[in-house]
Protein backbone atom coordinates (compact mmCIF):
# COMPACT_ATOMS: atom_id res chain seq x y z
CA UNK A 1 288.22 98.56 85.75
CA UNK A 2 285.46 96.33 84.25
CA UNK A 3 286.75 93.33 81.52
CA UNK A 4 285.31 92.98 78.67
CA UNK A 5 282.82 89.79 78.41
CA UNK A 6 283.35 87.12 75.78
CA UNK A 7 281.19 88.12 74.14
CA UNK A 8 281.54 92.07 74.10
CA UNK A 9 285.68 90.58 72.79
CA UNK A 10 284.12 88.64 70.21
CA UNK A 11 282.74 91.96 68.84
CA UNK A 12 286.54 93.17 68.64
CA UNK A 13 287.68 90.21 67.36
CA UNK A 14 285.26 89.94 64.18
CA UNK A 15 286.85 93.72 62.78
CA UNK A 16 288.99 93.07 59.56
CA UNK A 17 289.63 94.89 56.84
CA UNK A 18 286.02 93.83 55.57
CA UNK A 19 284.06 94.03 58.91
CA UNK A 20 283.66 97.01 60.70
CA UNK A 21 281.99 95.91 64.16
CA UNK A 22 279.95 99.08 64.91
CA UNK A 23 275.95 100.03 65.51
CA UNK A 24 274.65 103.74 64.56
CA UNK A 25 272.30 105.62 63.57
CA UNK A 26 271.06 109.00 61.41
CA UNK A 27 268.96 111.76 63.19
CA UNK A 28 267.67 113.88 60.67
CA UNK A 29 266.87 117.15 62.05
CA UNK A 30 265.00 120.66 61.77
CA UNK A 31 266.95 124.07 63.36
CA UNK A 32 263.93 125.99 62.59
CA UNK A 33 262.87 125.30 66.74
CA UNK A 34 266.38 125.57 68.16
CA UNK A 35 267.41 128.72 69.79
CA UNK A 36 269.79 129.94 66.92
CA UNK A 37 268.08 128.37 64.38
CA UNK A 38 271.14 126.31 63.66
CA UNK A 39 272.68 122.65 64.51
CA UNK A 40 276.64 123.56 65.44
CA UNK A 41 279.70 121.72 65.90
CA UNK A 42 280.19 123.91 68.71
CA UNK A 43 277.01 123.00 70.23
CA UNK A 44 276.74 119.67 70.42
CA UNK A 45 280.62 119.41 71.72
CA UNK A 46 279.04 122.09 74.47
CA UNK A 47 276.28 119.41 75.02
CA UNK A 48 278.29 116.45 74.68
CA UNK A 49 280.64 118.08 77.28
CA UNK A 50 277.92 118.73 80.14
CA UNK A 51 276.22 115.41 80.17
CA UNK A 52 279.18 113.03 79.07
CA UNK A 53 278.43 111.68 83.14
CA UNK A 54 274.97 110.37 81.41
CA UNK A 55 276.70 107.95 78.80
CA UNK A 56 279.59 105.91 80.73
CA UNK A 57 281.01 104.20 76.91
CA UNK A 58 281.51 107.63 75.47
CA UNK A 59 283.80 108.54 78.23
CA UNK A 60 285.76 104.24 78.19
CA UNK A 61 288.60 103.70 75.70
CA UNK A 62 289.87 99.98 76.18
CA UNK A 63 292.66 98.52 78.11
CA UNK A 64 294.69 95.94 76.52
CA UNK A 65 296.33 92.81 77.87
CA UNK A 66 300.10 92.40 77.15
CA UNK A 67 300.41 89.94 74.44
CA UNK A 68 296.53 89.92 74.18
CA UNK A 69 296.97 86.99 76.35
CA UNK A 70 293.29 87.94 77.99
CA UNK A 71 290.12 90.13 77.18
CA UNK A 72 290.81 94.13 77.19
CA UNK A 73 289.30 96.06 80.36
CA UNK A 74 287.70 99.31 80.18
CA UNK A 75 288.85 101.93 81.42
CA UNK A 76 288.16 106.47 82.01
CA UNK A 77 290.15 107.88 79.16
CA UNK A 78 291.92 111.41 81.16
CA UNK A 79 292.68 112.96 78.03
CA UNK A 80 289.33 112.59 76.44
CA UNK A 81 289.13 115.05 73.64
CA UNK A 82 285.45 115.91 72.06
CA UNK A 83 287.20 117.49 69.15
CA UNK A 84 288.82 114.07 67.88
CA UNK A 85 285.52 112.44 68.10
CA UNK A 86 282.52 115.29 66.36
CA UNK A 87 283.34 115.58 62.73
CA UNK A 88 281.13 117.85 60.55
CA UNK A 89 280.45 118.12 56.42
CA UNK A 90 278.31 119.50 54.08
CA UNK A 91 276.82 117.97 51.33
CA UNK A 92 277.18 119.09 47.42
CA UNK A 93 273.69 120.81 46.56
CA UNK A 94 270.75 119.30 46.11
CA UNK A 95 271.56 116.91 49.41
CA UNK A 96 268.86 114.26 48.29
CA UNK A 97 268.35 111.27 50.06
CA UNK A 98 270.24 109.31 47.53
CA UNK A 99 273.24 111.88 48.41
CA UNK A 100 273.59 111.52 52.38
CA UNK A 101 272.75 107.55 52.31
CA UNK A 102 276.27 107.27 50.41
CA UNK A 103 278.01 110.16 52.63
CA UNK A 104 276.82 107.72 55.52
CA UNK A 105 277.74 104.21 54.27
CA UNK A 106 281.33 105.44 53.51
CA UNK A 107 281.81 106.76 57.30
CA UNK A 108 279.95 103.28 58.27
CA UNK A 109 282.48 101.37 56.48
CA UNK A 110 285.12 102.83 58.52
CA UNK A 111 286.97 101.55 61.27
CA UNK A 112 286.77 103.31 64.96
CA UNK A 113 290.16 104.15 66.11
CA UNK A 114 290.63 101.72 69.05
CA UNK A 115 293.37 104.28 70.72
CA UNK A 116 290.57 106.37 71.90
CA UNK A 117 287.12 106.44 73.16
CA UNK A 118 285.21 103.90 70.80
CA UNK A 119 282.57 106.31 69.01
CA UNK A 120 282.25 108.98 66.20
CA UNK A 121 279.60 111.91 65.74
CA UNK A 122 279.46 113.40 62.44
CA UNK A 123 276.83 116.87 61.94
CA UNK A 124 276.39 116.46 58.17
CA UNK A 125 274.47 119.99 56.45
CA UNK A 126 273.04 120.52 53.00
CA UNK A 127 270.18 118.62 53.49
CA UNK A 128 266.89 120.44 51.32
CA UNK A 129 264.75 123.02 54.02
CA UNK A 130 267.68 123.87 56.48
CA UNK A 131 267.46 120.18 58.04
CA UNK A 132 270.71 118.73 59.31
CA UNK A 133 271.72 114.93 59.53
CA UNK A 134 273.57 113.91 63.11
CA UNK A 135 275.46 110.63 62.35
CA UNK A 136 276.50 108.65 65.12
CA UNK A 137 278.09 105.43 65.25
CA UNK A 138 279.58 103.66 68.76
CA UNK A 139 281.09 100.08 68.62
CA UNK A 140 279.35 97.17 69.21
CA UNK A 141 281.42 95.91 72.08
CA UNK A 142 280.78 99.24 74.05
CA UNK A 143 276.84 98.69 73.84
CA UNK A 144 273.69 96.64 72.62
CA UNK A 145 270.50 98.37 70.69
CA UNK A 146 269.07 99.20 74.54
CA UNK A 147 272.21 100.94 76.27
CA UNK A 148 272.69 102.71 72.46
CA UNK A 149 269.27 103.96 72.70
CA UNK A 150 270.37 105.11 76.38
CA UNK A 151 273.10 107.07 75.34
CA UNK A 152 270.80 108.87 72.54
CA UNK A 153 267.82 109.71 75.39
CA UNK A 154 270.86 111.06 77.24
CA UNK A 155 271.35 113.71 75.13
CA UNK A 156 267.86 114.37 74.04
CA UNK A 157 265.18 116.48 75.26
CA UNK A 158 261.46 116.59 75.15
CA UNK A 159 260.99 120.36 74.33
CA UNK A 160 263.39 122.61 72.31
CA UNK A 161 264.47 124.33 75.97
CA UNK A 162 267.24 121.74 76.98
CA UNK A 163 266.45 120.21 80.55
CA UNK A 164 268.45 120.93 83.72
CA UNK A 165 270.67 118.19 84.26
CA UNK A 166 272.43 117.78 87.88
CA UNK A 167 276.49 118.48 88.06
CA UNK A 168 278.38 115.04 87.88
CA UNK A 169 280.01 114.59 91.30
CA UNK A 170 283.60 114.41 91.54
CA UNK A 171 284.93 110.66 90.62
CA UNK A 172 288.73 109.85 91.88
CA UNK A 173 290.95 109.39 89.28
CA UNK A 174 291.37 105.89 87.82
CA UNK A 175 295.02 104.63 87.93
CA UNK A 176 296.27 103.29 84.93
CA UNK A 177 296.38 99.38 84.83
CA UNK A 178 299.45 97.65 85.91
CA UNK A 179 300.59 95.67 82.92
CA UNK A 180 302.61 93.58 85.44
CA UNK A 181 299.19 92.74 87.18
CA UNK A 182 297.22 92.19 84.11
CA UNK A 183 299.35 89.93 82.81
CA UNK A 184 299.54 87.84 86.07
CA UNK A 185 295.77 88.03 85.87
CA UNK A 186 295.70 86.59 82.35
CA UNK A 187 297.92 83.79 83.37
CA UNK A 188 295.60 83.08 86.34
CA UNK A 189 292.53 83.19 84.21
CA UNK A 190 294.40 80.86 81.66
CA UNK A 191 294.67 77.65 84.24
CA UNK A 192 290.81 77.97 84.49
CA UNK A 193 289.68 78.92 81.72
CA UNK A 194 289.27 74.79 80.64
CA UNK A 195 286.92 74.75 83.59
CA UNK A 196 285.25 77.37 82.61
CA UNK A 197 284.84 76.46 78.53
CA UNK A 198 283.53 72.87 79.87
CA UNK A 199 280.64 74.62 81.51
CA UNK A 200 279.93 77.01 78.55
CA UNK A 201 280.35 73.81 76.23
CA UNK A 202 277.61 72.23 78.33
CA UNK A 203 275.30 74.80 78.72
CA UNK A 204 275.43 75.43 74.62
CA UNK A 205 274.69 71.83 73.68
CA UNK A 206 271.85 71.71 76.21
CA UNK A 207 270.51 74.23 73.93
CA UNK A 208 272.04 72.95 70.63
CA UNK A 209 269.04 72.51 68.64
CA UNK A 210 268.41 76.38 68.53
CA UNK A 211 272.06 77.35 67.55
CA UNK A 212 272.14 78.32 63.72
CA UNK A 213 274.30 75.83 61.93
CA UNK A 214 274.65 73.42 65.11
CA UNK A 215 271.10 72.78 64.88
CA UNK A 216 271.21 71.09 61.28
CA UNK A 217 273.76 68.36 62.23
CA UNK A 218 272.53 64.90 62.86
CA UNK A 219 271.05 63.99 65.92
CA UNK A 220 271.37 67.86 67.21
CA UNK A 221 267.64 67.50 68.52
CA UNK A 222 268.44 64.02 70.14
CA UNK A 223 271.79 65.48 71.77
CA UNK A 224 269.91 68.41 73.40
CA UNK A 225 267.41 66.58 75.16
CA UNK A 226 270.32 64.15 76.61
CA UNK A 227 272.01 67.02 77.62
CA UNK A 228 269.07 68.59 79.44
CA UNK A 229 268.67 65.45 80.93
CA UNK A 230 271.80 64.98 82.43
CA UNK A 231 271.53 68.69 83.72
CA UNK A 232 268.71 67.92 85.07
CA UNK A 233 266.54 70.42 83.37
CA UNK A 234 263.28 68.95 82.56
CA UNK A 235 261.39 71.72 81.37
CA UNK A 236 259.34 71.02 78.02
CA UNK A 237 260.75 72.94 75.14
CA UNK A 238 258.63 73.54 72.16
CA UNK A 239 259.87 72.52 68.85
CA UNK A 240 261.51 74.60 66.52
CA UNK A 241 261.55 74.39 62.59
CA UNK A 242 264.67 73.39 61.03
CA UNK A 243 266.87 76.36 60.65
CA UNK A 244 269.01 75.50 57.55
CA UNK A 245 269.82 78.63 55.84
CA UNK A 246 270.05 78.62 51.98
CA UNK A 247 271.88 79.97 50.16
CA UNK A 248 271.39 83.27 48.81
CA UNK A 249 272.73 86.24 46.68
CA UNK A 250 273.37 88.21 49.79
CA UNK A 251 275.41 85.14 51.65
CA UNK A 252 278.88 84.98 51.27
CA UNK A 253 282.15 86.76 51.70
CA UNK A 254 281.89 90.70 51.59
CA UNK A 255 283.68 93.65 50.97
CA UNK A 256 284.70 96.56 52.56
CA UNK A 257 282.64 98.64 51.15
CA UNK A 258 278.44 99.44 52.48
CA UNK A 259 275.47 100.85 51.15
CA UNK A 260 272.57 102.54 53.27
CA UNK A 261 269.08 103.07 52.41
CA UNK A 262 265.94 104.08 54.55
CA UNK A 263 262.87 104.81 54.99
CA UNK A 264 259.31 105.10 57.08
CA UNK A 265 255.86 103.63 57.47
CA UNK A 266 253.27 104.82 59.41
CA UNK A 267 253.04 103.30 62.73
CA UNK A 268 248.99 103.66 62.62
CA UNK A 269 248.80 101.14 59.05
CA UNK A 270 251.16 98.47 61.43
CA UNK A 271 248.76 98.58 64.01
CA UNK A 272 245.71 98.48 61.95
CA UNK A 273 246.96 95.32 59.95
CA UNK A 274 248.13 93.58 63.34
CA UNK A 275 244.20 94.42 64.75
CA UNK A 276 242.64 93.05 61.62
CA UNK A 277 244.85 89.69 62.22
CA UNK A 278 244.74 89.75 66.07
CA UNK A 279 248.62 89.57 66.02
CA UNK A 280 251.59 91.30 67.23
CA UNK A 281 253.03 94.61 65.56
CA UNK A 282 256.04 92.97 65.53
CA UNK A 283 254.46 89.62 63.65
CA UNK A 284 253.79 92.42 60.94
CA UNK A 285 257.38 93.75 60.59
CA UNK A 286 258.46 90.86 60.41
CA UNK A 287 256.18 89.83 57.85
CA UNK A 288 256.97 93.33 55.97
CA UNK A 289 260.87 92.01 55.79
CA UNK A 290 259.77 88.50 54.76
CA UNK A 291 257.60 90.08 51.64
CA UNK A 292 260.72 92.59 50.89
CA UNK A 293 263.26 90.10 50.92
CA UNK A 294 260.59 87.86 48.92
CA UNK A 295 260.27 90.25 46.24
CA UNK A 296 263.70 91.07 45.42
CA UNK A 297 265.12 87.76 45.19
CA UNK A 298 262.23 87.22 42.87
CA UNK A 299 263.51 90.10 40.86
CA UNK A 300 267.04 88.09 41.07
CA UNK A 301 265.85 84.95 40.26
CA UNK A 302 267.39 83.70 43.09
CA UNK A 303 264.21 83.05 45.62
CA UNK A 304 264.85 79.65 47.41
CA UNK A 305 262.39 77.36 47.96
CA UNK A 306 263.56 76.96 51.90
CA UNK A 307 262.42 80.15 53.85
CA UNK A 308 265.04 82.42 54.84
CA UNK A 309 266.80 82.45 58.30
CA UNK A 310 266.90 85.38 60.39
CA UNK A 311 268.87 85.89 63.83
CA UNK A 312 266.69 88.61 65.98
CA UNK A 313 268.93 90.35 68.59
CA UNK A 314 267.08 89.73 72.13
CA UNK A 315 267.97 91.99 75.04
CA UNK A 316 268.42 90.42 77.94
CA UNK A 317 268.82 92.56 80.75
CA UNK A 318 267.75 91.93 84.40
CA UNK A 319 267.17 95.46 85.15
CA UNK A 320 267.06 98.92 84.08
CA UNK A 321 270.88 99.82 84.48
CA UNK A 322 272.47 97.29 85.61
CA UNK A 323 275.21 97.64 83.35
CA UNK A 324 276.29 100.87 82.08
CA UNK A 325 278.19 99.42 79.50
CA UNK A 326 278.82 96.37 77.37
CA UNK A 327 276.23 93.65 75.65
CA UNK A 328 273.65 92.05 77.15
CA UNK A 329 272.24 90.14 74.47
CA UNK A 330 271.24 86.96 73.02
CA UNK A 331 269.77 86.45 69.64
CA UNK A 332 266.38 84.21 69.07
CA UNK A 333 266.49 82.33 65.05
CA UNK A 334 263.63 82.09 63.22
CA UNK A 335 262.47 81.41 59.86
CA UNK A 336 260.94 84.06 57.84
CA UNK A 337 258.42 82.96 55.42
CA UNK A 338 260.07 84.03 52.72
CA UNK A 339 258.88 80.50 50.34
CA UNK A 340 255.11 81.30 51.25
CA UNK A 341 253.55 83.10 47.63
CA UNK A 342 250.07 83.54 49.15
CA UNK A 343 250.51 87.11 51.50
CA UNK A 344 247.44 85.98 54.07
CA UNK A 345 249.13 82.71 54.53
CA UNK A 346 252.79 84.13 54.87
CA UNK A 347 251.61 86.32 57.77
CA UNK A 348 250.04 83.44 59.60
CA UNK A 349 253.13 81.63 59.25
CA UNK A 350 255.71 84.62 60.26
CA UNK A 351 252.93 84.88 63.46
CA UNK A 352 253.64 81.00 63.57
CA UNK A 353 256.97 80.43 63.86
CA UNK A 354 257.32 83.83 65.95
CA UNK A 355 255.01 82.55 68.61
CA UNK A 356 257.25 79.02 68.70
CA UNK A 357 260.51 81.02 68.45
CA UNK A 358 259.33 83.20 71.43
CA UNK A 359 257.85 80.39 73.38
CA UNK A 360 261.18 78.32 73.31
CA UNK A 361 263.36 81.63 74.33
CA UNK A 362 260.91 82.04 77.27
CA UNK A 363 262.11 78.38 78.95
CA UNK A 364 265.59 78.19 77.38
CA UNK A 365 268.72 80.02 78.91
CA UNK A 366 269.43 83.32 77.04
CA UNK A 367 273.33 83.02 77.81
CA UNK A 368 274.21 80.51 74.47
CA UNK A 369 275.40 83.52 72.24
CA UNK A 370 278.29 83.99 74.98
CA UNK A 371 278.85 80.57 76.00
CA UNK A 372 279.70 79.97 72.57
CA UNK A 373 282.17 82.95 72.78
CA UNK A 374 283.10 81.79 76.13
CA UNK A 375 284.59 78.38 75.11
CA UNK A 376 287.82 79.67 73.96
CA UNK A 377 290.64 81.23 74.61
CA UNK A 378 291.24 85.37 74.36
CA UNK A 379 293.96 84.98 72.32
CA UNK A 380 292.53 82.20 69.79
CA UNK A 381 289.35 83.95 68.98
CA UNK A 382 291.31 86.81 68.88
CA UNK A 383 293.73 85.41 65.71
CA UNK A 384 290.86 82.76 64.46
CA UNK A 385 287.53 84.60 64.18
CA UNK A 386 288.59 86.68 61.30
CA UNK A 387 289.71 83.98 59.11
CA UNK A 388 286.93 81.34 60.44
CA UNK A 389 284.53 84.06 59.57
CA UNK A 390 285.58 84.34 56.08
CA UNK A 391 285.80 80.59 55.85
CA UNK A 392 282.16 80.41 56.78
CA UNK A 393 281.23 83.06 54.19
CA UNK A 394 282.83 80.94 51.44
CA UNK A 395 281.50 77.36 52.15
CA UNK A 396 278.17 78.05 54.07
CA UNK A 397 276.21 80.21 55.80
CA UNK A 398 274.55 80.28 60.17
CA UNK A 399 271.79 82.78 59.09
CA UNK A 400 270.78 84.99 55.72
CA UNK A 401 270.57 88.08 57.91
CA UNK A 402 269.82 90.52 60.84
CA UNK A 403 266.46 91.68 61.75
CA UNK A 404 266.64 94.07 64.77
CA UNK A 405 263.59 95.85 66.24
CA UNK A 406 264.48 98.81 68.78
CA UNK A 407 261.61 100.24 71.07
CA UNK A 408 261.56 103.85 70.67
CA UNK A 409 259.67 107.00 72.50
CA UNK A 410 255.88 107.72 70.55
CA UNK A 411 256.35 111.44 71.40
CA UNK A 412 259.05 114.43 69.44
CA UNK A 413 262.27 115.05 70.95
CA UNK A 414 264.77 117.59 70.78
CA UNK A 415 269.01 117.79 69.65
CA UNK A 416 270.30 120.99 70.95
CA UNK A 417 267.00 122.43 70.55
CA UNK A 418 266.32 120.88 66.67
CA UNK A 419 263.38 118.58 66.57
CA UNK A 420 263.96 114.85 65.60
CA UNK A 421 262.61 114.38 62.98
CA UNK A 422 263.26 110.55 62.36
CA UNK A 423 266.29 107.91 63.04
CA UNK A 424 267.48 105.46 61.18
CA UNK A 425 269.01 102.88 62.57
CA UNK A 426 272.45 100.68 61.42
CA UNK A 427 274.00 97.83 61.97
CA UNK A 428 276.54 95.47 61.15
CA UNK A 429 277.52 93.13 58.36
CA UNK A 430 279.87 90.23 58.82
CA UNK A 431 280.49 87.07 56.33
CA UNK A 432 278.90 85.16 58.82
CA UNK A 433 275.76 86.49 59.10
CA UNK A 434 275.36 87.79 55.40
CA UNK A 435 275.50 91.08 53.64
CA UNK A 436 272.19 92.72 54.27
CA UNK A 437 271.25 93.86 57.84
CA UNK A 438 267.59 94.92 58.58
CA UNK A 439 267.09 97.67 61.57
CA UNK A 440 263.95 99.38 62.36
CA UNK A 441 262.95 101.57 65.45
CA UNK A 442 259.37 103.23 66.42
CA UNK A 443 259.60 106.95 66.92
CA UNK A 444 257.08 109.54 67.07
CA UNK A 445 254.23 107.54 65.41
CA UNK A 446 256.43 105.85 62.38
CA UNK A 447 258.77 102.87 61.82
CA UNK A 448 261.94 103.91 60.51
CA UNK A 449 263.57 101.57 58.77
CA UNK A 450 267.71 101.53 58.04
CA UNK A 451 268.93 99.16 55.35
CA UNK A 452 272.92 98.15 55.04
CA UNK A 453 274.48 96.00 52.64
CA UNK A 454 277.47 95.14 51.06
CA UNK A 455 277.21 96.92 47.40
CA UNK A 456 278.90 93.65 45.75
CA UNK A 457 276.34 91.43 47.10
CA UNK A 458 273.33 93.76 47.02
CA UNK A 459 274.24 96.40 44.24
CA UNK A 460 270.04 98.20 44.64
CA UNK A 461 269.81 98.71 48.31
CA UNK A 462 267.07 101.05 47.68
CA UNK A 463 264.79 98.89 46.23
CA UNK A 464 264.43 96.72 49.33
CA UNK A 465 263.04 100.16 51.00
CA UNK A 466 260.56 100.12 47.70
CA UNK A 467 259.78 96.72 48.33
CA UNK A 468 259.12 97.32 52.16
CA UNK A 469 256.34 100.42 50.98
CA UNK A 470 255.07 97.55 48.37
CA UNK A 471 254.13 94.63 51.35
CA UNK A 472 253.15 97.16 53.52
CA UNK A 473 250.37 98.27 50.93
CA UNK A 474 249.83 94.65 50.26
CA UNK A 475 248.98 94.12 53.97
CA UNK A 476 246.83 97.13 54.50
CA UNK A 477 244.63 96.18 51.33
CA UNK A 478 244.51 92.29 53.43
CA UNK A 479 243.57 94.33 56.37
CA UNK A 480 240.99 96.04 54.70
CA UNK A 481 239.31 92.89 53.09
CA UNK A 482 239.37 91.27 56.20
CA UNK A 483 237.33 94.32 58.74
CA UNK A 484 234.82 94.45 55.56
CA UNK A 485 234.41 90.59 56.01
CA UNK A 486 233.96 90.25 59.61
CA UNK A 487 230.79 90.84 60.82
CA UNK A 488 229.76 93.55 62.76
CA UNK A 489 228.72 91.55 65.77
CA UNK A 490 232.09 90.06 65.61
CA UNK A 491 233.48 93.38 66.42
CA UNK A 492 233.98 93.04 70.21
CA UNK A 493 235.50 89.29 70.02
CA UNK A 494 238.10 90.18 67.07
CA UNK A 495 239.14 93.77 69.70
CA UNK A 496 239.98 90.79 72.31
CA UNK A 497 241.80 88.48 70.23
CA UNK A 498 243.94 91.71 69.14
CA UNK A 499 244.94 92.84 72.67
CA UNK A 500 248.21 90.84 72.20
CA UNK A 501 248.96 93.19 69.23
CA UNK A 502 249.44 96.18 71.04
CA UNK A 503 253.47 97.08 71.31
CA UNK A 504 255.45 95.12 73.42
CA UNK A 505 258.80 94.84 73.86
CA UNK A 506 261.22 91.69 72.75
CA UNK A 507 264.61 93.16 72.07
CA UNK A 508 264.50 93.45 75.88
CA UNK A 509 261.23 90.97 76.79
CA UNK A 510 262.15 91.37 80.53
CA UNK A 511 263.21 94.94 80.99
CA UNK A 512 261.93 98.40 81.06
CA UNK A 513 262.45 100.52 78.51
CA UNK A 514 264.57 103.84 78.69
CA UNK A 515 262.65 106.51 78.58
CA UNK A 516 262.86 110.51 79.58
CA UNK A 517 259.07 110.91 81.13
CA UNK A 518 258.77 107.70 83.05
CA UNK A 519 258.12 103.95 81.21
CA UNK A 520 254.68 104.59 80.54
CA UNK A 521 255.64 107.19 77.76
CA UNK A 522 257.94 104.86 75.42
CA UNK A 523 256.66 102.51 72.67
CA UNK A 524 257.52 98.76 73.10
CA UNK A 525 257.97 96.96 69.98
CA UNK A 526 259.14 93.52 69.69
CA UNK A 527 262.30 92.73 68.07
């Protein structure tokens, strides 16, 4: 059995009726190159059922404590049924866009049943041409954005003729816990947990001055240093900006209720725009969200005159399978530059405070998202985070949103023979971190972009995706101006100050990526 981290708990513990705590995605796909010319129920349980070895939290349902005195364990479910857990629908004709976004943000607003296996497939058909849409969703204490895109290459091929994968060998079968000994090992854990929460405590405030919310109190700059000090850790940090979030018509208590939009850009125009500027792709996107988010609260009236805050999920992963399930994750916060009017100058200053956000994550320890879960008790975060999460919706705000960036493969792939033809990625809303989430992933030569919000916060979801198309255009006429400016003899100098703008990765800035042809075959992008 393998316990659930703080951190991976804290994931349980933030589900209420108005937070549903899991990550997914939409693969759109075309028959036309499968065998039967058809996506099936039947088919994917079939494939599902012969490489279920390949994806360890499909196969986990969780443990509980007695008296939820301590963190669940995981645990092989034996009666593991494919047929509870692959759902299929059709939708009403035409099955536009408009149609399966709100087929998918009702079955993302749903709870997973926590007596089983934590994850849901739904095969959705109607969609105009033949295509089919493969919704899957998989809770976020189960994986991060790197083991989730795992599990997909699992089932995925790279021609339509599914690949021979080897028999699973024969695993003995896992007892079922002793409630006797995991309450004894609750108890245990209780004595020392105080030890434990001391450490965490430290290690947080050594790094207080990047925390959202921690890092606006007085003297939080002034108590991190001392703290370092006294550690003994004397390594320079750089300097961040303050990261005071205002407030904003997305920020505040939510609903139960979610809205879904998405869409793609070229991965070529990114590229071209981050060689003009000799920055990162990811500098761009996050630049592209800064000039979206810009432009609708302009269209609110509600633009602040502080730039927004983000929280950008960081994987953190010491190598390539190390864990097979669970988060390993920390989250860098950065101001978006979303108070710059001048487009040139707001990319310089996304580029900015990305290369000092970076920077600081490089020297500072990438554990303070769970030592802040890790300072108290199972069974108080477990009856407190719901209410001290609505609490924080209703008098403040850590961060306006989520910006997540997921490295994905430049090349097709292939669903039961069907080609992918894009995936759009989802996340999660909480009061905490505001009702808009931001995912995007590279795949096959595009960025494809998933948008969630609450509807009673953000009632024109869609419009962000329109606004995303607008600053991208914006950037590739900047891009344009700028090659016709530079001087030809310049040519060679402005190629070398753009070889940091080739992909790289940052959702996981020390780990491979997964891939299905070796690491040289999948794109990196930053997160």
């Amino acid at each position: 059995m393998r316990q659930l981290t703080a951190l991976d708990a804290q994931f349980l513990s933030a589900e209420s009726h108005t937070t549903a705590s899991h990550v997914a995605g939409v693969a759109v796909l075309d028959p036309a190159s499968a065998p039967t010319g058809a996506v099936t129920r039947e088919g994917l349980i079939n494939l599902l059922r012969e490489r279920l070895h390949l994806a360890p939290p499909l196969r986990m349902r969780l443990a509980d404590v007695p008296f939820a005195l301590d963190r669940p364990y995981w645990v092989e479910d034996p009666d593991l049924d494919l047929r509870r857990h692959v759902h299929e629908s059709t939708l009403a004709a035409p099955g536009d866009d408009d149609q399966l976004a709100e087929h998918v943000a009702r079955i993302h607003a749903r709870r997973l049943d926590r007596t089983r296996p934590l994850w849901e497939m739904h095969l959705i058909h109607g969609l105009p041409d033949g295509r089919v849409a493969l919704y899957t969703k998989v809770h976020h204490c189960a994986i991060d954005g790197v083991s989730g895109a795992e599990i997909l290459v699992s089932l995925l091929d790279l021609s339509p003729e599914p690949r021979l994968v080897d028999t699973p060998p024969e695993l003995p079968a896992e007892r079922t816990p002793d409630q006797v000994a995991l309450l004894a090992g609750a108890l245990a854990r209780s004595v020392v947990h105080p030890v434990g929460a001391l450490r965490s405590l430290t290690r947080a405030v050594a790094d207080l001055d990047a925390i959202p919310v921690a890092s606006a109190l007085p003297g939080a700059r002034l108590i991190a240093r001392a703290t370092r000090r006294l550690l003994g850790d004397e390594r320079p940090r750089p300097e961040l900006p303050p990261l005071a979030a205002p407030r904003t018509p997305f920020n505040g208590v939510i609903s139960g209720e979610r809205s879904f939009a998405f869409g793609s850009i070229p991965l070529g125009e990114i590229r071209r725009v981050s060689r003009a500027f000799g920055m990162s792709v990811n500098d761009v996107v996050m630049t592209l969200c800064s000039s979206a988010l810009r432009r609708w609260l302009i269209s609110c009236d509600a633009l602040p005159g502080q730039p927004l805050i983000a929280a950008v999920p960081v994987a953190v992963r010491s190598a390539r399978g190390s864990e097979t399930i669970g988060n390993q994750i920390s989250a860098m916060i950065t101001p978006l530059a979303t108070n710059v009017e001048c487009p040139k100058e707001r990319l310089a200053t996304v580029r900015s405070a990305m290369l000092a956000a970076k920077r600081r994550f490089a020297v500072s320890p990438a554990t303070w998202l769970n030592d802040v879960c890790a300072m108290f008790p199972a069974p108080f975060s477990a009856l407190a985070t719901p209410v001290l999460f609505r609490l924080a919706g209703m008098v403040g705000t850590g961060v306006n949103l989520i910006v997540s960036n997921v490295p994905g493969p430049p090349f097709p792939l292939y669903l039961c023979g069907a080609r992918v033809l894009s995936y759009y990625p989802m996340s999660v809303l909480t009061d905490v971190t505001g009702a808009l989430s931001i995912t995007c992933i590279s795949y096959d030569g595009r960025l494809d972009f998933g948008v969630v919000a609450c509807p009673d916060r953000v009632p024109d979801v869609w419009s962000l995706i329109g606004h995303i198309d607008e600053a991208m255009e914006e950037l590739t006429t900047l891009a344009k101006r700028e090659k016709a400016a530079e001087p030809e003899a310049e040519e060679p100098a402005a190629r070398e100050r753009s070889s940091d703008a080739e992909p790289e990765t940052a959702e996981r800035p020390h780990a491979e990526t997964p891939d299905l042809a070796g690491p040289e075959a999948m794109e990196k992008i930053p997160a």
